[in-house]
C-alpha atoms as a PDB file:
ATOM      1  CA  UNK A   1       0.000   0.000   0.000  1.00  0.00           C
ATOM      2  CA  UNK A   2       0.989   3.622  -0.417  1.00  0.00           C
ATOM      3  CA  UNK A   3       0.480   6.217   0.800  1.00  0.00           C
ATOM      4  CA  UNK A   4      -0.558   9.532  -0.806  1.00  0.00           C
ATOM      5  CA  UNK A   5       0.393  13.282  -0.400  1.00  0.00           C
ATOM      6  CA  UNK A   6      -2.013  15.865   0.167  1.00  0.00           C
ATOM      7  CA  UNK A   7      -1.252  17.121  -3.909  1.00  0.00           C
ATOM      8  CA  UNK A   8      -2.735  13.696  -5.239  1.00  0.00           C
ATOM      9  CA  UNK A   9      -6.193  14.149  -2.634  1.00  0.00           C
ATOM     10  CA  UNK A  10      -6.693  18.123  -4.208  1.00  0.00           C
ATOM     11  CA  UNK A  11      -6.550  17.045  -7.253  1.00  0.00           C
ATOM     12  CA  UNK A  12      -8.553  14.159  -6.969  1.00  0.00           C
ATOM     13  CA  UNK A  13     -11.123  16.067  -5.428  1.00  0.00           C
ATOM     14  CA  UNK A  14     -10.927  19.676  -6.984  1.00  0.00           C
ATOM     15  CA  UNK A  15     -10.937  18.165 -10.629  1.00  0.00           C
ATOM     16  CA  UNK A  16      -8.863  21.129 -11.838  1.00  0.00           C
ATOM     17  CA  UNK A  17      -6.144  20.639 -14.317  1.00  0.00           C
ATOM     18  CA  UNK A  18      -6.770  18.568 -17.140  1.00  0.00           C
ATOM     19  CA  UNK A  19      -3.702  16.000 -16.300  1.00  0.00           C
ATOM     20  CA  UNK A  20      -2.727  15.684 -13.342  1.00  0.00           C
ATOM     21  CA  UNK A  21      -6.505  15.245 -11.634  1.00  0.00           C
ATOM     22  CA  UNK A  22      -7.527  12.183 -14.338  1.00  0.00           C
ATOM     23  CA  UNK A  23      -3.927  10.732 -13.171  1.00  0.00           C
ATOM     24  CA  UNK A  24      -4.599  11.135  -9.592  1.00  0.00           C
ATOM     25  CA  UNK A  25      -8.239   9.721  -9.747  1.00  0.00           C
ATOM     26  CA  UNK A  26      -6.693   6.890 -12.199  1.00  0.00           C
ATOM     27  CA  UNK A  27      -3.760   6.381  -9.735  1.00  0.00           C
ATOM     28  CA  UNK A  28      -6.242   5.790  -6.512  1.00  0.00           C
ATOM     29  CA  UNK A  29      -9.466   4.165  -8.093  1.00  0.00           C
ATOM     30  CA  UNK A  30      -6.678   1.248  -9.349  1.00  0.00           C
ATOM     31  CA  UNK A  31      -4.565   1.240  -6.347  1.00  0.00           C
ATOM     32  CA  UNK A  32      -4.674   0.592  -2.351  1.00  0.00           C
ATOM     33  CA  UNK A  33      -3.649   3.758  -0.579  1.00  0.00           C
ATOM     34  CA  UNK A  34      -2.898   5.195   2.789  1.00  0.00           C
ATOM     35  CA  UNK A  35      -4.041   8.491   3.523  1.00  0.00           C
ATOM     36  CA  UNK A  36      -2.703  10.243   6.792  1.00  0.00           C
ATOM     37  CA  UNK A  37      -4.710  12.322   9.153  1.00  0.00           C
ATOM     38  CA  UNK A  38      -2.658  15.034   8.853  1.00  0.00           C
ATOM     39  CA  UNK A  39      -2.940  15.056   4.491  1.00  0.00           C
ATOM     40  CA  UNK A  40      -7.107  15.131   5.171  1.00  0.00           C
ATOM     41  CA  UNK A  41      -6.236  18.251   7.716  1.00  0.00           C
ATOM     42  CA  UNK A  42      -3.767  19.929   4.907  1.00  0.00           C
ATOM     43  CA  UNK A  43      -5.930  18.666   2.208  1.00  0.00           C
ATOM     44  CA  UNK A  44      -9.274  19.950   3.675  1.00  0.00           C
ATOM     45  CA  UNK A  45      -7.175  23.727   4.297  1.00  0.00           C
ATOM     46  CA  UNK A  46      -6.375  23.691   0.654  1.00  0.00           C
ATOM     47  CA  UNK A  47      -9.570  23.164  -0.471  1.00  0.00           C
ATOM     48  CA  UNK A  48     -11.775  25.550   1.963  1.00  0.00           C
ATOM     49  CA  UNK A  49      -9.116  28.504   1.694  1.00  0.00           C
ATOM     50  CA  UNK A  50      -7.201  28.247  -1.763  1.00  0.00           C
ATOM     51  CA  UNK A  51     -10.300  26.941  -4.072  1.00  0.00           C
ATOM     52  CA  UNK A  52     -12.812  28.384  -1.686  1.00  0.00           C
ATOM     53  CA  UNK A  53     -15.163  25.247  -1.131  1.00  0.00           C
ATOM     54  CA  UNK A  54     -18.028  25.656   1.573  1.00  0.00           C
ATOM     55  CA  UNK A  55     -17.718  23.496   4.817  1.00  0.00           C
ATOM     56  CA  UNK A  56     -20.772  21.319   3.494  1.00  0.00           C
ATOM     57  CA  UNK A  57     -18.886  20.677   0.270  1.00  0.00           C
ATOM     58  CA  UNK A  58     -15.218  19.584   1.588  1.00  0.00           C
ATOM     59  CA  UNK A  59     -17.501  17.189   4.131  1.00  0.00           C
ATOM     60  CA  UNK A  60     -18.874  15.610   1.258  1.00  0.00           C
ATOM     61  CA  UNK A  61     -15.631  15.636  -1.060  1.00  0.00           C
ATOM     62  CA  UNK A  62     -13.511  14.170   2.491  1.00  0.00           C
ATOM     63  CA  UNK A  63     -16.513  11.489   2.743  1.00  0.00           C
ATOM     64  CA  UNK A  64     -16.642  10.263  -0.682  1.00  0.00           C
ATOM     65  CA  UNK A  65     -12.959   9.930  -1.075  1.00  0.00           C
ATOM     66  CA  UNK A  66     -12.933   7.633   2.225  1.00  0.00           C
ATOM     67  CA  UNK A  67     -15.356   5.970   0.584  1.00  0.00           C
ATOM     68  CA  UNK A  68     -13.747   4.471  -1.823  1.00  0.00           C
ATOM     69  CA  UNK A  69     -12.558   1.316  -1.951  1.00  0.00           C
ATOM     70  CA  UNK A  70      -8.897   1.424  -2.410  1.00  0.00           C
ATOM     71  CA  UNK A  71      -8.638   4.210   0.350  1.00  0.00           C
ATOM     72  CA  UNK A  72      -7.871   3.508   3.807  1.00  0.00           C
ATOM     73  CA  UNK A  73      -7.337   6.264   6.466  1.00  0.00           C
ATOM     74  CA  UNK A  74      -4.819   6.733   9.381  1.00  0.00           C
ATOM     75  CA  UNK A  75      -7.645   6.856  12.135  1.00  0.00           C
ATOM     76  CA  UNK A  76     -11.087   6.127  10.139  1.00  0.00           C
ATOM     77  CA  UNK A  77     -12.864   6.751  13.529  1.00  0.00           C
ATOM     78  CA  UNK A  78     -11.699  10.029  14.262  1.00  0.00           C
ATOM     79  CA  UNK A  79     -12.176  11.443  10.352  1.00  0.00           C
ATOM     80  CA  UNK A  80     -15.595  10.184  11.061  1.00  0.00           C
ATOM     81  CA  UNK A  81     -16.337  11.510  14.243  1.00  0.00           C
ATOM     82  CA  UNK A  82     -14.554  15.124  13.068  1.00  0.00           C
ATOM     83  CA  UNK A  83     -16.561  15.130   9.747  1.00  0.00           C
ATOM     84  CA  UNK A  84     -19.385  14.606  11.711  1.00  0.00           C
ATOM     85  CA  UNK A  85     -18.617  17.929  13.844  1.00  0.00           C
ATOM     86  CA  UNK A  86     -18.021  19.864  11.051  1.00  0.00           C
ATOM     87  CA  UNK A  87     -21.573  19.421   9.893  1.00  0.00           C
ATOM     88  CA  UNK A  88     -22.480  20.775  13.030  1.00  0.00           C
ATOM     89  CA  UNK A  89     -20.517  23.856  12.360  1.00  0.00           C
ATOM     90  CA  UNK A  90     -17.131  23.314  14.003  1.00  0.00           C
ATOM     91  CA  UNK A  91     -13.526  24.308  12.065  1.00  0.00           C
ATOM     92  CA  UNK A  92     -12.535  20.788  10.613  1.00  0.00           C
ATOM     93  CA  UNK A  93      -8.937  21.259  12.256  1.00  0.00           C
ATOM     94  CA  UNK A  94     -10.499  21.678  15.747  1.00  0.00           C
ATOM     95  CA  UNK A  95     -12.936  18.566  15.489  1.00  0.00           C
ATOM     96  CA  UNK A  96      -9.833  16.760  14.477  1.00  0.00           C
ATOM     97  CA  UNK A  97      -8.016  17.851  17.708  1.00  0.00           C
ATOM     98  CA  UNK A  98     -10.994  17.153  19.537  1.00  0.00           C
ATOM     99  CA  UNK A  99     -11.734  13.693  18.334  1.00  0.00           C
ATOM    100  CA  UNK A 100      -7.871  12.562  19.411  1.00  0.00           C
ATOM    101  CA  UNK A 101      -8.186  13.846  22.529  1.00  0.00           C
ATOM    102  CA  UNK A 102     -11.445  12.345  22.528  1.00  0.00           C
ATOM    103  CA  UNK A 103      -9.794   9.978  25.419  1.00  0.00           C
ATOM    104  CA  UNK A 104      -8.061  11.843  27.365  1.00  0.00           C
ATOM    105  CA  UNK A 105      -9.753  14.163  30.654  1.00  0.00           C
ATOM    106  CA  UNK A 106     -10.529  17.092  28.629  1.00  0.00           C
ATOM    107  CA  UNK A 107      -9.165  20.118  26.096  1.00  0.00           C
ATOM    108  CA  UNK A 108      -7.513  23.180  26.877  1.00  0.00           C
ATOM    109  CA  UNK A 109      -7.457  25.840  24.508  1.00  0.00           C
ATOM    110  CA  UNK A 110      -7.588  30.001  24.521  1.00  0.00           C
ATOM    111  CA  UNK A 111      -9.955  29.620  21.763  1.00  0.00           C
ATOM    112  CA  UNK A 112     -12.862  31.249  23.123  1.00  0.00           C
ATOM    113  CA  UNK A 113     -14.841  30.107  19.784  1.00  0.00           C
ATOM    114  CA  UNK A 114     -13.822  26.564  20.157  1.00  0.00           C
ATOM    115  CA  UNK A 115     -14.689  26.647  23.977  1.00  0.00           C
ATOM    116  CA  UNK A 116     -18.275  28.006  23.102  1.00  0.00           C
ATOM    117  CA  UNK A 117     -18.359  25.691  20.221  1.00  0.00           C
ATOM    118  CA  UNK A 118     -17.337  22.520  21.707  1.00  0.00           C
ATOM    119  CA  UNK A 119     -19.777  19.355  20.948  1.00  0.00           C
ATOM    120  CA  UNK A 120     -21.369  17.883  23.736  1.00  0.00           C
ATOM    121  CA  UNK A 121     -20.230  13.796  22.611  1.00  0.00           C
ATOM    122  CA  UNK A 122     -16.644  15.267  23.011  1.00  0.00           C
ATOM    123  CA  UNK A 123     -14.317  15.821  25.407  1.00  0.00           C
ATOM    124  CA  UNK A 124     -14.669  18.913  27.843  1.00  0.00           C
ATOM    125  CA  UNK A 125     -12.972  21.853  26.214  1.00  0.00           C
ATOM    126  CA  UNK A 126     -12.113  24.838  28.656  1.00  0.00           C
ATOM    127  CA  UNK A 127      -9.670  27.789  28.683  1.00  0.00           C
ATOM    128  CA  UNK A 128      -6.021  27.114  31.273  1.00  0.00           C
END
């Protein structure tokens, strides 16, 4: 298996240049791939703030690429459970931290947004 950089995933799912995203759909659709937690988190940046997709529409885009079947993710669960919290309005990098602390006593932050913010099926969030 390989494992795929966060280029590959953008142009997978932006469908923007006319080689590189039929090679990159080509590449994964025939091949078993890895995809790190932390491409997803660069990958879902790169699509909200460089090509300006909504929330809604990089949730959708994230879960039809883990859909597929030659794709398997670092930590399925927590894509899941963050995905899941973005659809209910929380930054996708923050319901990512969230869901790996998601064992742990609770989540300290200064992000007065993120404390106000924080799901109720996560852990506590709270200022130092």
């Amino acid at each position: 298996m390989l494992a795929v950089d966060t280029d590959v995933i953008v142009r997978l799912l932006a469908a923007d240049h006319p080689e590189q995203s039929p090679r990159a759909r080509g590449f994964i659709e025939a091949n078993p791939v890895w995809i790190a937690t932390t491409v997803l988190l660069e990958a879902e940046w790169v699509l909200r703030a460089v090509y300006r997709f909504a929330p809604t529409a990089v949730g959708a885009a994230l879960r039809a690429l883990a859909g597929l079947p030659t794709v398997t993710l670092e930590h399925p669960g927590r894509v899941a459970t963050a995905l899941g919290w973005l659809d209910a309005g929380l930054d996708f990098a923050d319901a990512l931290h969230l869901a790996a602390a998601g064992g742990q006593a609770g989540f300290v932050t200064f992000d007065a947004r993120l404390i106000a913010a924080a799901p109720a099926d996560g852990p506590p969030v709270r200022a130092p």
